[in-house]
Protein backbone atom coordinates (compact mmCIF):
# COMPACT_ATOMS: atom_id res chain seq x y z
CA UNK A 1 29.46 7.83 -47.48
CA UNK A 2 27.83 4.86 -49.61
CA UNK A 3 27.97 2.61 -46.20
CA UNK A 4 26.00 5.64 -44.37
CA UNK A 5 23.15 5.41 -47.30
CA UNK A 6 23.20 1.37 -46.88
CA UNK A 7 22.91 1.94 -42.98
CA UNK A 8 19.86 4.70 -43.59
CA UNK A 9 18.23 2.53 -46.39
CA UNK A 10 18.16 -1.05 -43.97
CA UNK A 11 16.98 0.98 -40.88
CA UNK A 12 14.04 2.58 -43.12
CA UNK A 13 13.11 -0.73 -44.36
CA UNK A 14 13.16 -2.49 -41.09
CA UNK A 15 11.30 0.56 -39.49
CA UNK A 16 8.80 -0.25 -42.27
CA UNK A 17 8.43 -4.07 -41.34
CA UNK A 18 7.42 -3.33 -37.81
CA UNK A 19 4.92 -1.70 -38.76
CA UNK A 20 2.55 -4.52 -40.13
CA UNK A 21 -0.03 -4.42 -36.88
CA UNK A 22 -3.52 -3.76 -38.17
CA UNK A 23 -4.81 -0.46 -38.64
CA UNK A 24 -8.50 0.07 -39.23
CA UNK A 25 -8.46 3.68 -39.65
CA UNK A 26 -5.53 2.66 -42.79
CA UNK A 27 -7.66 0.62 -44.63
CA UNK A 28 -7.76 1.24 -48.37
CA UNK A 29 -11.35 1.52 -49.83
CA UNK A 30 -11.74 0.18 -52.77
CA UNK A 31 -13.05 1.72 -56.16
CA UNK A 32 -16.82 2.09 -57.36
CA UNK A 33 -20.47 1.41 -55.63
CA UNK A 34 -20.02 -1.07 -52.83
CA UNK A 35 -21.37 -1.37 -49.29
CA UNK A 36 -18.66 0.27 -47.83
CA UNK A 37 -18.52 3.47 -49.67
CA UNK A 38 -22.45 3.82 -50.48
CA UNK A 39 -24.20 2.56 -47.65
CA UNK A 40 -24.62 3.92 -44.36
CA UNK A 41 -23.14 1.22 -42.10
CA UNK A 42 -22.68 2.62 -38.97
CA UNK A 43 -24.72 2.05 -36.50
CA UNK A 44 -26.84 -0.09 -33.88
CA UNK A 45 -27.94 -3.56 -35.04
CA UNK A 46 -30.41 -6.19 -33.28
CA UNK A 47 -31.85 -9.60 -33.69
CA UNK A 48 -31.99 -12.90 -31.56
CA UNK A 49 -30.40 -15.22 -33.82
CA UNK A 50 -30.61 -19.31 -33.71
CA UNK A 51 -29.12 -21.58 -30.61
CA UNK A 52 -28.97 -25.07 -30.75
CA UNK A 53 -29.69 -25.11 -26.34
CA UNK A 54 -31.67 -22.11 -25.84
CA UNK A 55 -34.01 -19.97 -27.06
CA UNK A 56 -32.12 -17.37 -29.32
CA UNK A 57 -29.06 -15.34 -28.71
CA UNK A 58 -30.16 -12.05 -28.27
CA UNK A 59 -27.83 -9.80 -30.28
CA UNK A 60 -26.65 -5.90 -30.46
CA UNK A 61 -24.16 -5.00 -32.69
CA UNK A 62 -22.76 -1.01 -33.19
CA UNK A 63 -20.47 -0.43 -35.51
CA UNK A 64 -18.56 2.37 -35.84
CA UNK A 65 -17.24 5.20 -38.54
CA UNK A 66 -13.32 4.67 -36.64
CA UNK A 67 -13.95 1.17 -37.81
CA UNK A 68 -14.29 -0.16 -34.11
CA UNK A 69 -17.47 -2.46 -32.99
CA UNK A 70 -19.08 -3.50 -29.91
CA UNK A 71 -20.60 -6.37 -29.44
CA UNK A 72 -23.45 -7.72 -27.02
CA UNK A 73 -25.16 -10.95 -26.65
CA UNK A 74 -27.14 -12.91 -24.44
CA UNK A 75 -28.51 -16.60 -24.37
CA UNK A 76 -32.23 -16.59 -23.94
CA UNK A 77 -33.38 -18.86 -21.28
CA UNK A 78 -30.20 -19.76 -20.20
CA UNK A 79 -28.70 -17.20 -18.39
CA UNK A 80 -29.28 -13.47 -17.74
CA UNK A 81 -25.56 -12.55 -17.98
CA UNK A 82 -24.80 -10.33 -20.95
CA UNK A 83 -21.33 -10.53 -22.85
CA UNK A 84 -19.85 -8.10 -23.99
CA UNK A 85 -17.07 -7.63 -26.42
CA UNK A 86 -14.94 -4.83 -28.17
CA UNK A 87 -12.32 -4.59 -31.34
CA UNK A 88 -11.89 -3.40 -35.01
CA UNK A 89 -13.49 -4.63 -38.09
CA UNK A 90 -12.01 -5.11 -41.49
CA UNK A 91 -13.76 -4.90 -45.11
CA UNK A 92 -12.98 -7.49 -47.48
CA UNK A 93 -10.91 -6.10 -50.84
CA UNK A 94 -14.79 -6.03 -52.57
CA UNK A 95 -16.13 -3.78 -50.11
CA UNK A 96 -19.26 -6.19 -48.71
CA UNK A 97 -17.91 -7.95 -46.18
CA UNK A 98 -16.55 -7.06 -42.53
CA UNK A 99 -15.11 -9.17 -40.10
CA UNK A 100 -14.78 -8.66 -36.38
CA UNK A 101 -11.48 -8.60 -34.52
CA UNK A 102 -11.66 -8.85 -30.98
CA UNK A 103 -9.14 -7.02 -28.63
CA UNK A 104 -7.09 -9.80 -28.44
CA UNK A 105 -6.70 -9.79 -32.09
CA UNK A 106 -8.87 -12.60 -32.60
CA UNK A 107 -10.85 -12.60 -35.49
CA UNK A 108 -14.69 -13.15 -34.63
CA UNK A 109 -17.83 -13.51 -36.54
CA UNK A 110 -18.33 -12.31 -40.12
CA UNK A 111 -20.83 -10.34 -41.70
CA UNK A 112 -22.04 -9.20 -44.98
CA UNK A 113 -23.33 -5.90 -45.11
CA UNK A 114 -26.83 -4.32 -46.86
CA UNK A 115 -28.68 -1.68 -46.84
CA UNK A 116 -29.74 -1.31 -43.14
CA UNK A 117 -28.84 -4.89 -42.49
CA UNK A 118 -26.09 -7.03 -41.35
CA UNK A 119 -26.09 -10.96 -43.04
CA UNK A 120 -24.36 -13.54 -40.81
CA UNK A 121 -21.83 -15.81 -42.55
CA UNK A 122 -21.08 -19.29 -42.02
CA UNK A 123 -17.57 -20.58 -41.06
CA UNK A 124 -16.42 -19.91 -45.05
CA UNK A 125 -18.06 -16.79 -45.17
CA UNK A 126 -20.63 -17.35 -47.07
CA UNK A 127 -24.43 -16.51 -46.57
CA UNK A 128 -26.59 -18.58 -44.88
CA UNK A 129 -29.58 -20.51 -47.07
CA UNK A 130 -32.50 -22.09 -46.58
CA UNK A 131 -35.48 -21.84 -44.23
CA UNK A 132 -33.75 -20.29 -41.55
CA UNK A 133 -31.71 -17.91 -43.58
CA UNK A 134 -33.66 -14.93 -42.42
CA UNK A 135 -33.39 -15.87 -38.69
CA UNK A 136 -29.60 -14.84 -39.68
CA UNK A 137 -30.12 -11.38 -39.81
CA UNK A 138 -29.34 -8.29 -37.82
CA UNK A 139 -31.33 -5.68 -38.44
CA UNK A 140 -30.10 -1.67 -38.31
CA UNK A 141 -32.65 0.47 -34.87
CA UNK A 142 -34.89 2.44 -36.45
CA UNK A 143 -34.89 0.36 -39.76
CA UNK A 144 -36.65 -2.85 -38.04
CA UNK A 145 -40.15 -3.31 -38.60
CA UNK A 146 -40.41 -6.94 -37.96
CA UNK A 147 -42.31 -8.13 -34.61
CA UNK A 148 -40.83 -11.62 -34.76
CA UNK A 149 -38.31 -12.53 -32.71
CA UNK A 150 -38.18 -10.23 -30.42
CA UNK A 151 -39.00 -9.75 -26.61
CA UNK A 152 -42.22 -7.56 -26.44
CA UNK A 153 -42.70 -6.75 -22.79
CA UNK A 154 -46.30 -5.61 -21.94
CA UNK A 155 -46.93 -1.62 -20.85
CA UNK A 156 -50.31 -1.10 -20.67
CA UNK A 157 -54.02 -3.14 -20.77
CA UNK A 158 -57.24 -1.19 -22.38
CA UNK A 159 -55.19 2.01 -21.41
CA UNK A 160 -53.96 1.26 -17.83
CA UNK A 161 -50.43 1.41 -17.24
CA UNK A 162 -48.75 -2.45 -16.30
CA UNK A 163 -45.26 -3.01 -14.26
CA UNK A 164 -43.47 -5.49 -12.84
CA UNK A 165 -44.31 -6.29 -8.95
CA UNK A 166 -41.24 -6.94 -6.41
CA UNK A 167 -42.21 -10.23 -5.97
CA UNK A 168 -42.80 -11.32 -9.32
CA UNK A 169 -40.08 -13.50 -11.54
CA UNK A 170 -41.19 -12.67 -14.59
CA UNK A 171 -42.63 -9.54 -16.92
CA UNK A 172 -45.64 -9.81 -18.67
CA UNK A 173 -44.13 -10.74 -22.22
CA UNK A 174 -44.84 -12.51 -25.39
CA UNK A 175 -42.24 -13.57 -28.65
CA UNK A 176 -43.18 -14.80 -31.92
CA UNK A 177 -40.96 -17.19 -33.59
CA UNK A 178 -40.33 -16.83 -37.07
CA UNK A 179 -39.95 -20.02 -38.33
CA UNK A 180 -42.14 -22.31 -36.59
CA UNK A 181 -45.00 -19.55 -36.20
CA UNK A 182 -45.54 -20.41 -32.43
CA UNK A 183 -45.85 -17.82 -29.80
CA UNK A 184 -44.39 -18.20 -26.04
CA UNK A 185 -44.57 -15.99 -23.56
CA UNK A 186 -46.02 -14.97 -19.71
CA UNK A 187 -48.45 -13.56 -18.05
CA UNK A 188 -46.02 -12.15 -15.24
CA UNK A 189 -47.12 -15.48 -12.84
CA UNK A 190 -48.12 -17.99 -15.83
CA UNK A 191 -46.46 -19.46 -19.02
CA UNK A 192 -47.99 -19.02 -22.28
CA UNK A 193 -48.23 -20.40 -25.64
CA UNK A 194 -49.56 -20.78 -29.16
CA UNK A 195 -49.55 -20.14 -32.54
CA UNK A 196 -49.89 -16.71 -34.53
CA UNK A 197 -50.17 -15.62 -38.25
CA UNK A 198 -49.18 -12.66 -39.79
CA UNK A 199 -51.48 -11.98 -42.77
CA UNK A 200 -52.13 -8.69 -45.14
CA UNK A 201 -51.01 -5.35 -43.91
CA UNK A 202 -50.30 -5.77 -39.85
CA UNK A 203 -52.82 -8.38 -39.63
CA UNK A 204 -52.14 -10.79 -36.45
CA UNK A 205 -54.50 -13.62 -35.42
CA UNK A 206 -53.30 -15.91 -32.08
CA UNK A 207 -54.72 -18.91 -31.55
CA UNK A 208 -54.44 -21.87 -29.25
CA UNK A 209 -53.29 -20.32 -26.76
CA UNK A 210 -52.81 -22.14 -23.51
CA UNK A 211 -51.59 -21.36 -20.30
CA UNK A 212 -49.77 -22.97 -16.88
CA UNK A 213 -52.17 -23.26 -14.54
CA UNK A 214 -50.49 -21.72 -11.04
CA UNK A 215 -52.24 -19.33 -8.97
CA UNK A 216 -51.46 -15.77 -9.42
CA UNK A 217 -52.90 -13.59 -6.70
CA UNK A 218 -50.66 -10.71 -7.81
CA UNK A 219 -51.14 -10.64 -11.40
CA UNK A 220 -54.65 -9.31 -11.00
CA UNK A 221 -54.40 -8.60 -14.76
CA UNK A 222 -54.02 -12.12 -16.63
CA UNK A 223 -57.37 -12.84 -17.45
CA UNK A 224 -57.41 -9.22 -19.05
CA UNK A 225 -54.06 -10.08 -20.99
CA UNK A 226 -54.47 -13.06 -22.11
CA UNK A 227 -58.11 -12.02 -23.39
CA UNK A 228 -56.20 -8.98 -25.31
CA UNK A 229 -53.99 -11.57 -27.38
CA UNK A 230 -57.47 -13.72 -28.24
CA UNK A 231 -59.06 -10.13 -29.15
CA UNK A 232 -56.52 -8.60 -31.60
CA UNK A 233 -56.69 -8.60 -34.85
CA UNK A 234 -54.25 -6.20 -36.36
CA UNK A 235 -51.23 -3.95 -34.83
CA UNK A 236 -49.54 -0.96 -35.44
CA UNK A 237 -45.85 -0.66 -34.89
CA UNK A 238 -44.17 2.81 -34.19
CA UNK A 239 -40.08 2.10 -33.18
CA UNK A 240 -39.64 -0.49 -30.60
CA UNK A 241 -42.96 -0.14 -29.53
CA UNK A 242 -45.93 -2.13 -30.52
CA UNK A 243 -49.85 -2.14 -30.21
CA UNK A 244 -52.52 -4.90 -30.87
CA UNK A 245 -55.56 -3.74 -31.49
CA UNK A 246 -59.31 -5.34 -31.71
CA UNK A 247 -60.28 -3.15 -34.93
CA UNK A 248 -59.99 0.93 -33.95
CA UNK A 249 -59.91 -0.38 -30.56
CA UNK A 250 -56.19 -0.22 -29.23
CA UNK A 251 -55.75 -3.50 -26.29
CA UNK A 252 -52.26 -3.79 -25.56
CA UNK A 253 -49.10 -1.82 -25.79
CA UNK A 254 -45.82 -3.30 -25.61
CA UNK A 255 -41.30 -2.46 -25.65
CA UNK A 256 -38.83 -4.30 -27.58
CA UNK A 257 -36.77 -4.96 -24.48
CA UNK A 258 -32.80 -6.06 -25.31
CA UNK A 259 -30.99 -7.43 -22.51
CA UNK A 260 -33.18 -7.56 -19.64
């Protein structure tokens, strides 16, 4: 009888062992105010974060309550293929931090969560400093009212609708960089660029603006759109779309666009 227990007792404890695969939906939460127990993570988050050979990584983010995430990103100006990822995410013992496993149980980026906000971490986890720190953030939808960085594609000139023509490579767009306060863009035919400030309460002010010279016999609307940008002087922003405006005199409306 005593070597049936001993038999029992070693095949529950190696029964036990083999179970040591991650389990996101196991995870102990710890005790007492943290981000994981008083904030409401889940969701969609965006930005275009820093790259050293391109012009941002566009970035969406969803995390979900099942402690799974999906990831998509895409390298601005240097391809138009989107990548796309899935796994499970993991809280640190403190509650604040997550980091991303991918399927193949590879763990991924890091991120410290706040209230409608994800912080990127460095390669020791820690937050990123300095001039460009807030280029490292990912930013909940419907929590977001920053206009830089992002892609704002034009919709409609002094109240006439605007789309993209068969034949033409590009949309009428403009994006505001956050750090070095310059503005690049096109006209649908014609590159753009500049500088911008951001001043008071949804004050905006672009200035020298200049422009490729090619002809653009089907973009009969450039001169009109490029003469909106010198015109406005404030904006209003409602969700991911955004309107510059020459005093009560709406000129523009434009559409975050994410992955194009």
């Amino acid at each position: 009888m005593v070597k049936v227990l001993r038999v029992i007792v070693l095949l529950v404890v190696i029964m036990s062992s083999c179970k040591t695969k991650y389990q996101p939906n196991k995870q102990q939460i710890p005790i007492g105010d943290n981000s994981q127990n008083a904030v409401d993570w889940n969701g969609i988050y965006r930005g275009l974060l820093p790259c050293a050979d391109c012009e941002g990584i566009l970035t969406e983010l969803e995390l979900h309550s099942d402690l799974t995430y999906e990831l998509s990103t895409q390298y601005q100006g240097a391809t138009d293929e989107i990548f796309k990822e899935k796994g499970v995410f993991k809280w640190d013992d403190a509650g604040r931090k997550i980091t991303l496993i991918t399927d193949g149980n590879q763990v991924n980026r890091q991120y410290q969560v706040g209230e409608n906000v994800l912080f990127s971490l460095d390669g020791d986890g820690n937050r990123i400093t300095g001039d460009l720190a807030e280029m490292f953030i990912l930013r909940k939808q419907g929590y977001d009212y920053s206009i830089t960085e992002k892609y704002w594609k034009l919709l409609t000139l002094n109240g006439k609708p605007i789309s993209k023509k068969d034949n033409q490579s590009r949309d009428a767009f403009f994006l505001l960089k956050n750090h070095s306060k310059k503005v690049n863009g096109n006209t649908g035919c014609n590159g753009i660029r500049g500088s911008y400030t951001l001043e008071g309460e949804n004050q905006i002010k672009f200035s020298q603006m200049l422009s490729t010279r090619m002809a653009c016999m089907d973009v009969p609307y450039e001169g009109e759109y490029l003469q909106a940008l010198e015109q406005a002087d404030h904006y209003s922003l409602s969700s991911d779309t955004l309107t510059l405006k020459s005093g009560d005199k709406p000129l523009a409306t434009f559409v975050a666009v994410w992955f194009r």
